[in-house]
N, C-alpha and C. Protein backbone atom coordinates (compact mmCIF):
# COMPACT_ATOMS: atom_id res chain seq x y z
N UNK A 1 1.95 -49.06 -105.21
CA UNK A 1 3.19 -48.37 -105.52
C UNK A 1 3.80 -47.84 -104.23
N UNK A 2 5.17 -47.94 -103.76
CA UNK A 2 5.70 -47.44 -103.13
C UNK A 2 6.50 -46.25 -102.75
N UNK A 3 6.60 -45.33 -101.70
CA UNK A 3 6.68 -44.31 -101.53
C UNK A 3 8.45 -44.03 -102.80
N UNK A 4 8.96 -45.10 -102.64
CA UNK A 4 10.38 -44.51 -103.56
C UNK A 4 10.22 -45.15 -104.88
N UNK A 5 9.36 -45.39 -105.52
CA UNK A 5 9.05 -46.23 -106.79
C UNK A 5 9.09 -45.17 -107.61
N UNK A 6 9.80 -44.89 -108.98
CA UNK A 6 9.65 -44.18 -109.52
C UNK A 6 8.40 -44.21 -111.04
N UNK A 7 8.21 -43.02 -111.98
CA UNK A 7 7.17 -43.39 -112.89
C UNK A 7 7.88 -43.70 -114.19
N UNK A 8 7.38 -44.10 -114.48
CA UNK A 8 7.28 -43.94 -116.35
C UNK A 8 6.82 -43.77 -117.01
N UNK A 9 7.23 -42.84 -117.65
CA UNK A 9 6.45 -41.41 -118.98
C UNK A 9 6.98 -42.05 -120.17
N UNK A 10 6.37 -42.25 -121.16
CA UNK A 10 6.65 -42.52 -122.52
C UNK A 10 7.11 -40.15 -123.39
N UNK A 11 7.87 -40.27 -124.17
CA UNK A 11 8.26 -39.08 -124.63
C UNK A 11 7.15 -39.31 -125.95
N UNK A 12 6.44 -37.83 -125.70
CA UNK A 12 5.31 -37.77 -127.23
C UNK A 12 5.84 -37.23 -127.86
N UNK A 13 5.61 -36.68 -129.12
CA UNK A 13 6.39 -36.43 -130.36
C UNK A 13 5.35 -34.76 -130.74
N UNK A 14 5.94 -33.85 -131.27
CA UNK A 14 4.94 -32.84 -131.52
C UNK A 14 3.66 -33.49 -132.39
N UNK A 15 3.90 -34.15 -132.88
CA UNK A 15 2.77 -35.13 -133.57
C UNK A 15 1.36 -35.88 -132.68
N UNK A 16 1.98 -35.51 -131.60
CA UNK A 16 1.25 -37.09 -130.53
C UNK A 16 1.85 -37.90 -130.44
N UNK A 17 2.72 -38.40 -131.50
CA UNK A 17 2.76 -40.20 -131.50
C UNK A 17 3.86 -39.82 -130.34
N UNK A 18 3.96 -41.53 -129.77
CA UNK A 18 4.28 -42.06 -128.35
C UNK A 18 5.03 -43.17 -129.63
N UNK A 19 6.71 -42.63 -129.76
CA UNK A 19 7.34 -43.74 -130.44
C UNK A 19 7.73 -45.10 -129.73
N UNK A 20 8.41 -44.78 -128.44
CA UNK A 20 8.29 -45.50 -127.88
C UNK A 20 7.53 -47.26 -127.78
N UNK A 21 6.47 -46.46 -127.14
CA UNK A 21 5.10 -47.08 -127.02
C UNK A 21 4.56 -47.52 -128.60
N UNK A 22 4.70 -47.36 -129.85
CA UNK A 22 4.70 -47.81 -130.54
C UNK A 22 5.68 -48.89 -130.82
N UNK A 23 6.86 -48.64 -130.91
CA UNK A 23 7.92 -49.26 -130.66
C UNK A 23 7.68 -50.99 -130.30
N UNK A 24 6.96 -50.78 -128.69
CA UNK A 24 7.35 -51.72 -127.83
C UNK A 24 5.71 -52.68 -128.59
N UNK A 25 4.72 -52.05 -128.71
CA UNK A 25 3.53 -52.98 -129.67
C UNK A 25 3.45 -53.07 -130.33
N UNK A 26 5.20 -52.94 -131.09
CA UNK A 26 5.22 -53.92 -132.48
C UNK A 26 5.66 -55.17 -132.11
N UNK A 27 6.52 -55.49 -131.25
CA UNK A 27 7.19 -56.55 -130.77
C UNK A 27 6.56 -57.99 -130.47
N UNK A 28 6.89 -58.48 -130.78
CA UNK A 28 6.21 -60.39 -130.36
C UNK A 28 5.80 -60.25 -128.77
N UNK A 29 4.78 -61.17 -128.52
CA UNK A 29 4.16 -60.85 -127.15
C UNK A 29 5.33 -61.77 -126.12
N UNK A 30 6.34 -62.48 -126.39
CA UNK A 30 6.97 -62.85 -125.12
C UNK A 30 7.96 -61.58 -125.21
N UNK A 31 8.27 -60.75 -125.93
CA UNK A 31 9.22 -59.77 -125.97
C UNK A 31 9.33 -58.39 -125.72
N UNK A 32 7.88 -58.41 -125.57
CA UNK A 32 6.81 -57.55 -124.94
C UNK A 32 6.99 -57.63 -123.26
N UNK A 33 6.52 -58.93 -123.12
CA UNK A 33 6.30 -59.22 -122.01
C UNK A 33 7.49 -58.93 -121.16
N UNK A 34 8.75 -59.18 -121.62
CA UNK A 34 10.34 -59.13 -120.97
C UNK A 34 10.48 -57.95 -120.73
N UNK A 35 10.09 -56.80 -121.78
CA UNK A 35 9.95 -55.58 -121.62
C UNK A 35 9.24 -54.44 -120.43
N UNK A 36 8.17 -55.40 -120.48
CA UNK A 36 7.61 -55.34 -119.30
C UNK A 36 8.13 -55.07 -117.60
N UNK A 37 8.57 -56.80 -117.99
CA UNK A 37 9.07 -57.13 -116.50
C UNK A 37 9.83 -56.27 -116.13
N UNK A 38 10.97 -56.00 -117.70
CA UNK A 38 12.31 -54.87 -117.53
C UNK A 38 12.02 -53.40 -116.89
N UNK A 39 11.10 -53.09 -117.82
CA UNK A 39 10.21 -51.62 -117.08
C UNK A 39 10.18 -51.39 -116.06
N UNK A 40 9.40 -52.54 -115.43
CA UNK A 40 8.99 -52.62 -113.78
C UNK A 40 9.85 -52.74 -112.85
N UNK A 41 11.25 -53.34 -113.42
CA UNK A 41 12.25 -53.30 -112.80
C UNK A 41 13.18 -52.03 -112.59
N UNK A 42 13.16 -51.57 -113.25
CA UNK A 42 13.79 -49.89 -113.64
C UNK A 42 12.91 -49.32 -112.90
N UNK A 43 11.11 -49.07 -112.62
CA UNK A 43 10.86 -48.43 -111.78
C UNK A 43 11.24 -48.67 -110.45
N UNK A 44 11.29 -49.41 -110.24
CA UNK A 44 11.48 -49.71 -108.78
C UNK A 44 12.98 -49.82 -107.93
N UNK A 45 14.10 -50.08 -109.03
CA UNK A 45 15.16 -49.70 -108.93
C UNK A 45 15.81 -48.70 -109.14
N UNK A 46 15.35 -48.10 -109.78
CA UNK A 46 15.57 -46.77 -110.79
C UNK A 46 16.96 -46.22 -110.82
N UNK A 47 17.63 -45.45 -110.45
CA UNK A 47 19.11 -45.11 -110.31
C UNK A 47 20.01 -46.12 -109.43
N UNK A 48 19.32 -47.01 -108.28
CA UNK A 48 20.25 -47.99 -108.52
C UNK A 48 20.42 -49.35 -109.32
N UNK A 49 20.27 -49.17 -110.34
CA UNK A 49 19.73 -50.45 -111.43
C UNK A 49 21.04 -50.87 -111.95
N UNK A 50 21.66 -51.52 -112.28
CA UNK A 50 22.78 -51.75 -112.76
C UNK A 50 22.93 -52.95 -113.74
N UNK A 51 23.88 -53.06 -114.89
CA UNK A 51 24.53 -54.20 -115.84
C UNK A 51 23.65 -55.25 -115.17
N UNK A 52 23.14 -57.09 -116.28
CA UNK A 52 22.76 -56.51 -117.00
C UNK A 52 21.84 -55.83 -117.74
N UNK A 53 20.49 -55.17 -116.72
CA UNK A 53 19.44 -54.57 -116.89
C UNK A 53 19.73 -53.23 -117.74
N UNK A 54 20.32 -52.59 -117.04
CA UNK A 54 20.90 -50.82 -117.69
C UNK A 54 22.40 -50.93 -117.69
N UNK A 55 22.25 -49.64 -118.48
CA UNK A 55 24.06 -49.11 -118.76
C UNK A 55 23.89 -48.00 -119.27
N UNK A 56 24.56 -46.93 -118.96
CA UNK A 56 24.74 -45.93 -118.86
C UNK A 56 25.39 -45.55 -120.27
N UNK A 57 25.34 -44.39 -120.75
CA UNK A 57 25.48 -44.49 -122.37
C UNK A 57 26.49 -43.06 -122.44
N UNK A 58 25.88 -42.02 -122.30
CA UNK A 58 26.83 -40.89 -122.66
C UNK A 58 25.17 -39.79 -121.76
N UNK A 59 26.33 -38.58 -120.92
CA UNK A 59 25.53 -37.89 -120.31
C UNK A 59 24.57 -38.31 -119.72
N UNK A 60 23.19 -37.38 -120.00
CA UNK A 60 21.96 -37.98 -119.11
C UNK A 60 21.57 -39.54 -119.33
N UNK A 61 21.67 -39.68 -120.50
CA UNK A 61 20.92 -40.86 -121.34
C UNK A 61 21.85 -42.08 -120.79
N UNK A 62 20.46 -43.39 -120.54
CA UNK A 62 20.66 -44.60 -120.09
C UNK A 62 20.29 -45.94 -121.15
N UNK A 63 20.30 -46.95 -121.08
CA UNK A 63 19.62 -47.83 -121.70
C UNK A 63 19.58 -49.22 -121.04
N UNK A 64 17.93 -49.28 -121.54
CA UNK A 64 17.52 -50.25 -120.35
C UNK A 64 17.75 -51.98 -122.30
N UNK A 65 18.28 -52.93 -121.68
CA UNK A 65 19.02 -53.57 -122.42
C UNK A 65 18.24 -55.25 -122.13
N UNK A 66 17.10 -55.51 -123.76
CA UNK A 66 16.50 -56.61 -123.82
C UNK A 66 16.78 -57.52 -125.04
N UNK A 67 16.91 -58.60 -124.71
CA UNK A 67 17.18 -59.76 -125.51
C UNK A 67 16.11 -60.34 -125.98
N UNK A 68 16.00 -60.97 -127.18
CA UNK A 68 14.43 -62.19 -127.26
C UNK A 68 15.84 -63.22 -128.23
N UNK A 69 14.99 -64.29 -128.69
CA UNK A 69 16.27 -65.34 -129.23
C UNK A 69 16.78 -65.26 -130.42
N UNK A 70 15.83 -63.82 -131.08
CA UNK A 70 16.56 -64.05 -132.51
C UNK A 70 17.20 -62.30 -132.19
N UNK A 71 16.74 -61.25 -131.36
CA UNK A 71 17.30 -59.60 -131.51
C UNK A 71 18.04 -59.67 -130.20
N UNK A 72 18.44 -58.44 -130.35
CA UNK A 72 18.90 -57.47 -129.17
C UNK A 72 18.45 -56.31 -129.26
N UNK A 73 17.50 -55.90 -128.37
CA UNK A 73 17.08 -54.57 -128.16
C UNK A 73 17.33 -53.45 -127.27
N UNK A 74 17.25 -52.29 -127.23
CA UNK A 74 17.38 -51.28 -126.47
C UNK A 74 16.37 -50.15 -126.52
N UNK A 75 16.23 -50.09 -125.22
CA UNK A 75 15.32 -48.65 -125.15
C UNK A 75 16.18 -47.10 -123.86
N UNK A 76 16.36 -46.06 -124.87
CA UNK A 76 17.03 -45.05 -124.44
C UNK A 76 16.30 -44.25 -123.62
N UNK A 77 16.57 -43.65 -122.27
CA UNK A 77 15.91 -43.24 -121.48
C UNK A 77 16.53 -42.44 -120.99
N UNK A 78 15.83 -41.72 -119.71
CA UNK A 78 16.43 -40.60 -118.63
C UNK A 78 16.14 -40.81 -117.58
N UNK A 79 16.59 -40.52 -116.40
CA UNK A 79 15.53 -39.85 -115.13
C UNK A 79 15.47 -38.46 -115.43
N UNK A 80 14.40 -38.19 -114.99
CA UNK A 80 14.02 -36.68 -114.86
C UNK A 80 13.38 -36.15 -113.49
N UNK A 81 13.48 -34.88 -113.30
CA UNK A 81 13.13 -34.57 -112.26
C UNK A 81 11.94 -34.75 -111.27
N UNK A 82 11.48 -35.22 -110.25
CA UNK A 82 10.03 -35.66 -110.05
C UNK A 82 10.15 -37.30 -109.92
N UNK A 83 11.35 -37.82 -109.91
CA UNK A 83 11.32 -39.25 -109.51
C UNK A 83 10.73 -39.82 -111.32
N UNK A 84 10.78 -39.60 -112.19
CA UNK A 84 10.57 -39.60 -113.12
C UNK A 84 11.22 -40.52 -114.25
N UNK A 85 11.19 -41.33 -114.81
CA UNK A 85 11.82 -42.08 -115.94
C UNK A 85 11.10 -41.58 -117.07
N UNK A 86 11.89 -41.14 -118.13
CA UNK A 86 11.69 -40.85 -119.84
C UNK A 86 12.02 -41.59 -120.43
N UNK A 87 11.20 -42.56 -121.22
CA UNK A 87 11.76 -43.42 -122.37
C UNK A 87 11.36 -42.42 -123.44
N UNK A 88 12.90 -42.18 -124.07
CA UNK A 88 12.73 -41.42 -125.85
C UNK A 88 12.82 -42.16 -126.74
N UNK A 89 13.18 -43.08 -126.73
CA UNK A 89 13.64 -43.99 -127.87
C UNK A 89 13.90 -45.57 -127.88
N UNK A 90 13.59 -46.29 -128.72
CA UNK A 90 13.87 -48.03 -128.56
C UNK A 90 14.13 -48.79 -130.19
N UNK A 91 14.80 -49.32 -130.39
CA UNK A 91 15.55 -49.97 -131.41
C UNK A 91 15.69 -51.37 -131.76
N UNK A 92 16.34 -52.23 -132.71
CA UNK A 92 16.72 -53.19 -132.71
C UNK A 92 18.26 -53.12 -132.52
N UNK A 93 19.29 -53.58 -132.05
CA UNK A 93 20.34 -53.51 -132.31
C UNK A 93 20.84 -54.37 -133.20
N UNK A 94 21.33 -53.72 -134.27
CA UNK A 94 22.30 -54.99 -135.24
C UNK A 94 23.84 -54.84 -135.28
N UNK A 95 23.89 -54.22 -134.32
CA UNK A 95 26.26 -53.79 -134.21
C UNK A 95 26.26 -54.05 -132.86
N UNK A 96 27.85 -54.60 -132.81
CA UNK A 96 28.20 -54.29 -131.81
C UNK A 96 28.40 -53.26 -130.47
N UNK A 97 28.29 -52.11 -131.49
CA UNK A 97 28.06 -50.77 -130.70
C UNK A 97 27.16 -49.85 -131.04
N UNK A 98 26.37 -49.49 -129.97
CA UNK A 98 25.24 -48.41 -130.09
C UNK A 98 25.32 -47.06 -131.61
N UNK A 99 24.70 -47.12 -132.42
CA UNK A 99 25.03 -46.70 -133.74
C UNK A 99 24.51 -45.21 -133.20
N UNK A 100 25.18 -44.37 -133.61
CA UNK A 100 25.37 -42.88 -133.00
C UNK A 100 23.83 -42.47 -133.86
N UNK A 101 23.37 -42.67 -134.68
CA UNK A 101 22.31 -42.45 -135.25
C UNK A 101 20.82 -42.31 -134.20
N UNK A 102 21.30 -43.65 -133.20
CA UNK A 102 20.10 -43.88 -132.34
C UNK A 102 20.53 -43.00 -131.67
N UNK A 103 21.51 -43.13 -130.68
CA UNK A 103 21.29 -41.92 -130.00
C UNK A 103 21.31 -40.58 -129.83
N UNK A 104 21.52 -40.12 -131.53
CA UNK A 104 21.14 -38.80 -131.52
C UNK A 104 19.70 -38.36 -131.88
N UNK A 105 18.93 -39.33 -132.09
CA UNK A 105 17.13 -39.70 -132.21
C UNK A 105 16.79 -39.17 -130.56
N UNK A 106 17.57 -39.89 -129.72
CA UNK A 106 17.48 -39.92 -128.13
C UNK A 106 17.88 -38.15 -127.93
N UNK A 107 18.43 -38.04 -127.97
CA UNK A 107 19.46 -36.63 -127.58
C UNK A 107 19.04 -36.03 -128.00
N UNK A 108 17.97 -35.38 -129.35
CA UNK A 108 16.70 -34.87 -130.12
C UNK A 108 15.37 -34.23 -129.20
N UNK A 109 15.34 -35.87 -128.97
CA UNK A 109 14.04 -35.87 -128.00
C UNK A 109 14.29 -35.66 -126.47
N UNK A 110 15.12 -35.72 -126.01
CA UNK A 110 15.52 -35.11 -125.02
C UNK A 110 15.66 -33.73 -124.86
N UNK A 111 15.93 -33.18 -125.82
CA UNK A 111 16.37 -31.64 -126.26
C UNK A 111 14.77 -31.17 -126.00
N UNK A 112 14.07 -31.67 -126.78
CA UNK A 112 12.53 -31.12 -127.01
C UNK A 112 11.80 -31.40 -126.11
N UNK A 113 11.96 -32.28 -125.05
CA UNK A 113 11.60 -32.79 -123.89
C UNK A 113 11.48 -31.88 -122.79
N UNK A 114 12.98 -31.49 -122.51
CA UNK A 114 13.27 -30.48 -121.75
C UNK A 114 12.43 -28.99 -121.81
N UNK A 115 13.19 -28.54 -123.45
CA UNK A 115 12.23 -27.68 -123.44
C UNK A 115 11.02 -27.11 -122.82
N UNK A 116 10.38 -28.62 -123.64
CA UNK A 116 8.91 -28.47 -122.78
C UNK A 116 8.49 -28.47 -121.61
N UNK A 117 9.10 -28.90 -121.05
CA UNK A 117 8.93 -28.69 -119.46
C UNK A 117 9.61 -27.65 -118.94
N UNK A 118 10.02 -26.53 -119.46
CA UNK A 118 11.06 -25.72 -118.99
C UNK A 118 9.49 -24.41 -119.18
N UNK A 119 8.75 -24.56 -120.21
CA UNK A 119 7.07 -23.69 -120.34
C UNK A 119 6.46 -23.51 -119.10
């Protein structure tokens, strides 16, 4: 890992669960795998990452943006302080536009996120 490489934290849930990370090992293993690559790419690019890997969504929140041949997926994220990436959230997309539903799931867990690190 390199000195400007950033991390990636999955967001836990007061529960434990890691939706996320559940999320992504439900997925078919080449779609997985893309996910992957995508990840690794976001660390290492991290704020300068641009279209069509990420896109910027509203406020803090980003989304890192994967295809397989039959979905379109998204996973909602942050940087955070500490060189840090937060994935809160990941979806199937079935609209044309980001359904305000998801990202107020994101904007939730972000809320409670903060928080916690604010202890």
């Amino acid at each position: 890992m390199q000195q400007n490489d950033w991390t990636v934290e999955y967001y836990i849930d007061d529960g434990g669960g890691v939706p996320v990370r559940e999320f992504l090992g439900a997925l078919d293993q080449k779609t997985y795998g893309r996910f992957q690559w995508s990840l690794q790419q976001l660390r290492v690019r991290n704020t300068s990452a641009r279209p069509p890997l990420v896109k910027h969504i509203e406020g803090k929140i980003w989304e890192l943006r994967e295809e397989s041949s039959t979905n379109i997926y998204r996973l909602l994220y942050v940087f955070f302080s500490g060189r840090r990436i937060v994935l809160l959230h990941a979806f199937a997309k079935k609209t044309q536009k980001l359904p305000r539903r998801e990202l107020e799931i994101a904007q939730a867990r972000l809320a409670r996120f903060e928080e916690r690190e604010r202890r």
